[in-house]
N, C-alpha and C. Protein backbone atom coordinates (compact mmCIF):
# COMPACT_ATOMS: atom_id res chain seq x y z
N UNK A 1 29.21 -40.05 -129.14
CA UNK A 1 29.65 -39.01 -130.07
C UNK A 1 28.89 -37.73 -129.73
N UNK A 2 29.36 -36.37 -129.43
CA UNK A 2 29.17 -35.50 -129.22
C UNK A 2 28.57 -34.59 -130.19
N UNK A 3 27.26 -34.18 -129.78
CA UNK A 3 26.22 -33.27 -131.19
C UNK A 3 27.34 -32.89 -132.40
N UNK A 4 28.37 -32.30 -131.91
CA UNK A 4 29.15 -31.32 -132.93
C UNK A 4 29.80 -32.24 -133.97
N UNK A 5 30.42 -33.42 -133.20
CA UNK A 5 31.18 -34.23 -133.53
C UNK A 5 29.79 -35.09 -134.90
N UNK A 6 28.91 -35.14 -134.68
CA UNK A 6 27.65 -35.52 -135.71
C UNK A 6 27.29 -34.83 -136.63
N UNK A 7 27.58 -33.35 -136.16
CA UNK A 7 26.94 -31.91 -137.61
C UNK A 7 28.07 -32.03 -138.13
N UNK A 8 29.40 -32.08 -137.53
CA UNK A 8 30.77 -32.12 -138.43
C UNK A 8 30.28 -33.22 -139.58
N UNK A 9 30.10 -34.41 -139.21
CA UNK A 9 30.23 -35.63 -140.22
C UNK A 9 28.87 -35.87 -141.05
N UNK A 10 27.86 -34.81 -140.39
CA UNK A 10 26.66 -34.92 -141.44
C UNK A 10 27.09 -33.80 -142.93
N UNK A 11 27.94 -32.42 -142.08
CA UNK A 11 28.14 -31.85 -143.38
C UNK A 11 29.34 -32.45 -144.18
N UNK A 12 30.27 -33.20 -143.87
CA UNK A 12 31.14 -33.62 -144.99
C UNK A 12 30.88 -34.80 -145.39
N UNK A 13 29.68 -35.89 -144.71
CA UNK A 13 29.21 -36.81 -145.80
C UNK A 13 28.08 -35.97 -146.92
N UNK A 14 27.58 -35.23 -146.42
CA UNK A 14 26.36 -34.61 -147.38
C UNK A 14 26.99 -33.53 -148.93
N UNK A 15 28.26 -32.49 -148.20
CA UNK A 15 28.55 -31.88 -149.32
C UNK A 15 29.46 -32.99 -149.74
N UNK A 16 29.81 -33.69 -149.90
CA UNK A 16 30.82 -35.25 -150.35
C UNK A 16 29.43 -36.29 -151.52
N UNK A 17 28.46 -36.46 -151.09
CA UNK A 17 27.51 -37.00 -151.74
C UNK A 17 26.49 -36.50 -152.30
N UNK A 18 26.27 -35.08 -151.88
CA UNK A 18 25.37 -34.63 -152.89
C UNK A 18 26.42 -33.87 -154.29
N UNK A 19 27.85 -33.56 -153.56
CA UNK A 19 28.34 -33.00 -155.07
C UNK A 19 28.10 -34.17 -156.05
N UNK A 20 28.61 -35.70 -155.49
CA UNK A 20 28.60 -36.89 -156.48
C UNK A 20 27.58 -36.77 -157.19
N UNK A 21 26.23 -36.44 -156.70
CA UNK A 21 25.11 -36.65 -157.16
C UNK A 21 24.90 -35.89 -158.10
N UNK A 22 25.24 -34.79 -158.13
CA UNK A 22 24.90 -33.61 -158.86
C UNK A 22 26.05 -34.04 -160.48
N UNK A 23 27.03 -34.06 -160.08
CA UNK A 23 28.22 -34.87 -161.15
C UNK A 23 27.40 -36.27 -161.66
N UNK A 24 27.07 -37.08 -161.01
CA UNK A 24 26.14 -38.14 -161.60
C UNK A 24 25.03 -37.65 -162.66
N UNK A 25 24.24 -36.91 -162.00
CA UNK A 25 22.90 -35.99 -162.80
C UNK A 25 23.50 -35.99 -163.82
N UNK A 26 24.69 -35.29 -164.27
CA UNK A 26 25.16 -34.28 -165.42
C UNK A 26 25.57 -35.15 -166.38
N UNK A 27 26.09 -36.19 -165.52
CA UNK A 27 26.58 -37.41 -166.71
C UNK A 27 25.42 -38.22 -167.33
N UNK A 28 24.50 -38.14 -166.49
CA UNK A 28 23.29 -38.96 -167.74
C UNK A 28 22.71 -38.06 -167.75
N UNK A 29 22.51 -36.54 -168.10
CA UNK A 29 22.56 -35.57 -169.04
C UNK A 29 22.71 -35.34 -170.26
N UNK A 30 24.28 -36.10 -169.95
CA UNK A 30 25.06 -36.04 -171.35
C UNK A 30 24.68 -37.50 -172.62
N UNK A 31 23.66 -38.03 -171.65
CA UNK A 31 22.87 -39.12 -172.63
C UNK A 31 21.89 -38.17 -173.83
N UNK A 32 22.16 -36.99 -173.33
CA UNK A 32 20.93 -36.83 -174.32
C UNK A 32 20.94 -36.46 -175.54
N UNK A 33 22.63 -36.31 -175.84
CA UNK A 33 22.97 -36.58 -176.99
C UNK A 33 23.29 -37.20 -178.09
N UNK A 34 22.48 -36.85 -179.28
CA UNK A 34 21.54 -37.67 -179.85
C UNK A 34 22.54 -38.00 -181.32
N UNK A 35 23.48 -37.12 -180.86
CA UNK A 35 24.78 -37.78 -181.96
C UNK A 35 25.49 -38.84 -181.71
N UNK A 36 25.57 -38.81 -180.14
CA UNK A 36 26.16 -39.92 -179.57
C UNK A 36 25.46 -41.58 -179.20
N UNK A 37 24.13 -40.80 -178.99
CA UNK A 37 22.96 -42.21 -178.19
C UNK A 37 22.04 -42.08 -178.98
N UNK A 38 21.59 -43.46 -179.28
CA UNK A 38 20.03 -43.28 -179.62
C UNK A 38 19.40 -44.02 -178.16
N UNK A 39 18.47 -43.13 -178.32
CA UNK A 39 17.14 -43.68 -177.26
C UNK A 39 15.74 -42.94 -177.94
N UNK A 40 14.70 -43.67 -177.05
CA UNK A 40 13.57 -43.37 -177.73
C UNK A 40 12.61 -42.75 -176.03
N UNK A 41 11.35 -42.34 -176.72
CA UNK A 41 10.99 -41.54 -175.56
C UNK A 41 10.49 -42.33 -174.13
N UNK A 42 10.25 -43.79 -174.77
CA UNK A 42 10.34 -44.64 -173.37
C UNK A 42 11.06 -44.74 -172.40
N UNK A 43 12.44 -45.07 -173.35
CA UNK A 43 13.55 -44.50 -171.83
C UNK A 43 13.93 -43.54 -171.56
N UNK A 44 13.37 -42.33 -172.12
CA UNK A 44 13.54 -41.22 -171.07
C UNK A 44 12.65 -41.12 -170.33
N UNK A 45 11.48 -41.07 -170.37
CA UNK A 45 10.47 -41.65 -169.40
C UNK A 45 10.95 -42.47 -167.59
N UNK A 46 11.57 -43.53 -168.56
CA UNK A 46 11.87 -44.98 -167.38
C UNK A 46 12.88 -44.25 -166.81
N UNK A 47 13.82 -42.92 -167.20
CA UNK A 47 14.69 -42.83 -166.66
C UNK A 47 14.14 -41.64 -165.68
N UNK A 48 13.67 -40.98 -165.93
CA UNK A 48 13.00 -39.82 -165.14
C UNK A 48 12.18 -40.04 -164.01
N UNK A 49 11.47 -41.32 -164.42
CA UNK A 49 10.23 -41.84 -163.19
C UNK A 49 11.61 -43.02 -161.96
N UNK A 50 12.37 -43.13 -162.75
CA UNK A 50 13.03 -43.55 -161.48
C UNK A 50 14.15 -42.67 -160.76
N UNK A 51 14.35 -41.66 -161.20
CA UNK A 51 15.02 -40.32 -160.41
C UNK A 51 13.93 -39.75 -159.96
N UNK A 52 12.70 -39.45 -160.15
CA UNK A 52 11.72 -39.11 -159.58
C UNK A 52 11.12 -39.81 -158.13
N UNK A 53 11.24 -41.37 -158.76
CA UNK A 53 10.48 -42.21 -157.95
C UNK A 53 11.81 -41.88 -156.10
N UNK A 54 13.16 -42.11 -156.94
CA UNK A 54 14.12 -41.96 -156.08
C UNK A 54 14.28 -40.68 -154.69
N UNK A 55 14.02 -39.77 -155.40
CA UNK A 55 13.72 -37.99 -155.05
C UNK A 55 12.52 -37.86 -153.86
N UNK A 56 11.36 -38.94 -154.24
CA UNK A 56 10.22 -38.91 -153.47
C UNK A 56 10.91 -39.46 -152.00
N UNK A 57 11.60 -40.71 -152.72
CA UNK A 57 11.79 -41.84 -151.46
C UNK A 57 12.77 -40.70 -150.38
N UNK A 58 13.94 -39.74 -150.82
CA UNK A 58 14.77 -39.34 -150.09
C UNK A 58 14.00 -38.29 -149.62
N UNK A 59 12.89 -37.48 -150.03
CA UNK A 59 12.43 -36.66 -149.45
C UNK A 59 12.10 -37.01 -148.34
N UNK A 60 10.48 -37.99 -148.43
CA UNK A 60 10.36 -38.83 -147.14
C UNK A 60 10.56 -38.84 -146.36
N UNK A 61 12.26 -39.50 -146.47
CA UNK A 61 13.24 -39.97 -145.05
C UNK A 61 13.36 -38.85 -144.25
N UNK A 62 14.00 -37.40 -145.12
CA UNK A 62 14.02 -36.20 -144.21
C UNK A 62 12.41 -36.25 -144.23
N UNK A 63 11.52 -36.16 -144.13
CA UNK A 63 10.49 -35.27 -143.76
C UNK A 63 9.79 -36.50 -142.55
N UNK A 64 10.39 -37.65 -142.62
CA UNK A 64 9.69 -38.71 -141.71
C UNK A 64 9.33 -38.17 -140.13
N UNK A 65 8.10 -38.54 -139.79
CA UNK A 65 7.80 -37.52 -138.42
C UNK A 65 8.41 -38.93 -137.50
N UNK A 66 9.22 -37.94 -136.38
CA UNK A 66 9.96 -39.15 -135.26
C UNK A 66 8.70 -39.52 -134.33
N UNK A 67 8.88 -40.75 -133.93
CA UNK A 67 7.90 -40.78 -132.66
C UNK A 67 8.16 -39.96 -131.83
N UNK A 68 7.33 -39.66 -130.30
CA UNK A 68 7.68 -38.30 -129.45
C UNK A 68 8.29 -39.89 -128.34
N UNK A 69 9.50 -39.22 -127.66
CA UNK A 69 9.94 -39.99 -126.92
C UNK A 69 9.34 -39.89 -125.20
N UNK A 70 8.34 -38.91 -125.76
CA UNK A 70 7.50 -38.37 -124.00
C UNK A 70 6.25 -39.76 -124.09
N UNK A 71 6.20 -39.59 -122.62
CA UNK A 71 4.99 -40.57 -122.75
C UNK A 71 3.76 -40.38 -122.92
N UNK A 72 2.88 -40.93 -123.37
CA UNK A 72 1.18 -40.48 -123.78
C UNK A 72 0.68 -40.18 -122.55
N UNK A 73 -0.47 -38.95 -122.51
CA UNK A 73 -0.53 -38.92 -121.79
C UNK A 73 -1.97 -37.75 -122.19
N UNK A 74 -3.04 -37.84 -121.69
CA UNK A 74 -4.52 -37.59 -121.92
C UNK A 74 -5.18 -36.32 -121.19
């Protein structure tokens, strides 16, 4: 597969899954209405530390340093 043929399909899986994401966000957003849901401050907590915990993990991945494919050399 040809570089271009890879930036093509990185930007329409990425704007394709981060809009979801962002539409996801908004919908347990809409938990926080308190006419509709009860919750207490634990699970907003549990819910935050695991979008948080989540956020860390995807940062990561982009920021992961590649090995150098040159050889060592002193």
């Amino acid at each position: 597969m040809v570089e271009r043929d890879k930036r093509k399909k990185f930007e329409e899986l990425a704007e394709k899954r981060v809009n979801k994401a962002i539409k996801d966000l908004r919908l347990i957003g809409n938990l926080s209405n308190r006419n509709n849901y009860s919750f207490n401050e634990e699970d907003i907590r549990k819910i935050m530390k695991a979008l948080d915990d989540e956020m860390k993990a995807l940062k990561g991945r982009f920021a992961q340093v590649r090995p150098s494919e040159n050889d060592f050399k002193l």
